[in-house]
C-alpha atoms as a PDB file:
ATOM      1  CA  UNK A   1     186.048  18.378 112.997  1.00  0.00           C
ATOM      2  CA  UNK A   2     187.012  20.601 116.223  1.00  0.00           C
ATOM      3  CA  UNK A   3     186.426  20.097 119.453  1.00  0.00           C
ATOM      4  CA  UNK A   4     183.913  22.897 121.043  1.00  0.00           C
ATOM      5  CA  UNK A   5     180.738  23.718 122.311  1.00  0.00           C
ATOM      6  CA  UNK A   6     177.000  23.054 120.318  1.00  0.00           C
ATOM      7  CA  UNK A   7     176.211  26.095 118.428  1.00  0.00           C
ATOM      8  CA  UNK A   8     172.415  27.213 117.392  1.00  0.00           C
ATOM      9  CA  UNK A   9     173.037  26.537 114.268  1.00  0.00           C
ATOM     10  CA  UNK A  10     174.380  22.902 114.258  1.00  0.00           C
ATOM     11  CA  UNK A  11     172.490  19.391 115.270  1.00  0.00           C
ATOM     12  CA  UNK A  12     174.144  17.241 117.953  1.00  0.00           C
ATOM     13  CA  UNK A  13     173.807  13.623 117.965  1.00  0.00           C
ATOM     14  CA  UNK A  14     175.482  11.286 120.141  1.00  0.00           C
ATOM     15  CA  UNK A  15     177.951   8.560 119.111  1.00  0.00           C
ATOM     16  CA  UNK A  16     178.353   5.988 122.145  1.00  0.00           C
ATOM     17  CA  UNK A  17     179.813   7.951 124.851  1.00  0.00           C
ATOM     18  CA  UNK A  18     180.508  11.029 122.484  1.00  0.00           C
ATOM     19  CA  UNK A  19     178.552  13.546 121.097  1.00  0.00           C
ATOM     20  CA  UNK A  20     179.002  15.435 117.532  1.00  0.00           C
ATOM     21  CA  UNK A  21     177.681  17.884 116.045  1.00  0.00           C
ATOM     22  CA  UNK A  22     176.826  19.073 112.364  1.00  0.00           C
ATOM     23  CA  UNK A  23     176.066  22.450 110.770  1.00  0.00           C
ATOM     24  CA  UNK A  24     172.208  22.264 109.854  1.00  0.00           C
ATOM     25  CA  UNK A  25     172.812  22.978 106.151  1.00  0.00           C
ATOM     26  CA  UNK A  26     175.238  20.211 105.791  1.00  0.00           C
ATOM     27  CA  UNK A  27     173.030  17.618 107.938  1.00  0.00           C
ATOM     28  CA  UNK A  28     170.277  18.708 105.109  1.00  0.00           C
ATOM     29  CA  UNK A  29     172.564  17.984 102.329  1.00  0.00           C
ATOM     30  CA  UNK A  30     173.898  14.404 102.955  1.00  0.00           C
ATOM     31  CA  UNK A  31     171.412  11.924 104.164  1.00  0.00           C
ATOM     32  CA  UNK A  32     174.252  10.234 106.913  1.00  0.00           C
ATOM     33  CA  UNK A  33     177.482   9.887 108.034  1.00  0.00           C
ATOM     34  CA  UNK A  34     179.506   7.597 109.262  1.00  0.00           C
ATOM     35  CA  UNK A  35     182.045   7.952 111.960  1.00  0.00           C
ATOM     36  CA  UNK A  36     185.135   5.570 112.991  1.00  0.00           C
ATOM     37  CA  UNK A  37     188.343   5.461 114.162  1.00  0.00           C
ATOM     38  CA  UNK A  38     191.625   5.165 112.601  1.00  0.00           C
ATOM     39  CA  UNK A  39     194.805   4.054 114.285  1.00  0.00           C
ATOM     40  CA  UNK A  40     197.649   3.610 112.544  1.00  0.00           C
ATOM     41  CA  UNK A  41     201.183   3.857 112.890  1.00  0.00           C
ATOM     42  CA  UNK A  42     201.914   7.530 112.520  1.00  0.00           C
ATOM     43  CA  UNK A  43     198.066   8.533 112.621  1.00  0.00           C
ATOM     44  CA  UNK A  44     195.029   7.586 114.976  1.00  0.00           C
ATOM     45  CA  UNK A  45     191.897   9.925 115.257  1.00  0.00           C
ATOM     46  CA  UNK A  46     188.381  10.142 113.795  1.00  0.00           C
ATOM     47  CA  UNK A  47     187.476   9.647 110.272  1.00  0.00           C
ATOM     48  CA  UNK A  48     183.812  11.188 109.034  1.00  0.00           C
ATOM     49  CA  UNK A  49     182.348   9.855 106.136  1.00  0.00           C
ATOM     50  CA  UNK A  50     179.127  10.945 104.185  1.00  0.00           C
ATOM     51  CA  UNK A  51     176.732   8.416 103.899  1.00  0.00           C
ATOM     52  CA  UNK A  52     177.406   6.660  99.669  1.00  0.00           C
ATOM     53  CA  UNK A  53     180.908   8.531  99.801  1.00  0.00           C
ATOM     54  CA  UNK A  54     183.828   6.274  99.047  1.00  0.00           C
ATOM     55  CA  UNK A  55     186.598   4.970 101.450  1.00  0.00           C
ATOM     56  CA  UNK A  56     189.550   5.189  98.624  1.00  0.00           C
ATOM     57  CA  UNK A  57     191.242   8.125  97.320  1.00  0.00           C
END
C-alpha cells in the first residue's frame, strides 16, 4: 500500500474519511477486502486483507 494519486488503471473506493485504491486486475481477482488498523507496541498502520484470506501466519 503507498500513498499517491488514483491512476487509470486502479478503482478507488472510500473507507470512512479515506479513500483507497486497487489495481483493476487485482479488484477482479478477489471478491473483497478488508481493511483495519493495527496498533501495537512497536507497529501501528493499516492491515489489507482479501476477502476468505486468513488472519494467522
Amino acid at each position: 500500500m503507498a500513498q499517491g494519486e488514483p491512476q487509470d488503471e486502479e478503482i478507488t473506493f472510500p473507507v470512512g474519511d479515506i479513500e483507497f485504491s486497487v489495481e483493476k486486475e487485482i479488484a477482479d481477482l478477489v471478491p473483497g477486502f478488508q481493511i483495519d488498523y493495527y496498533k501495537g507496541l512497536f507497529q501501528k498502520g493499516y492491515v489489507v486483507y482479501a476477502d476468505g484470506s486468513s488472519r494467522s501466519c
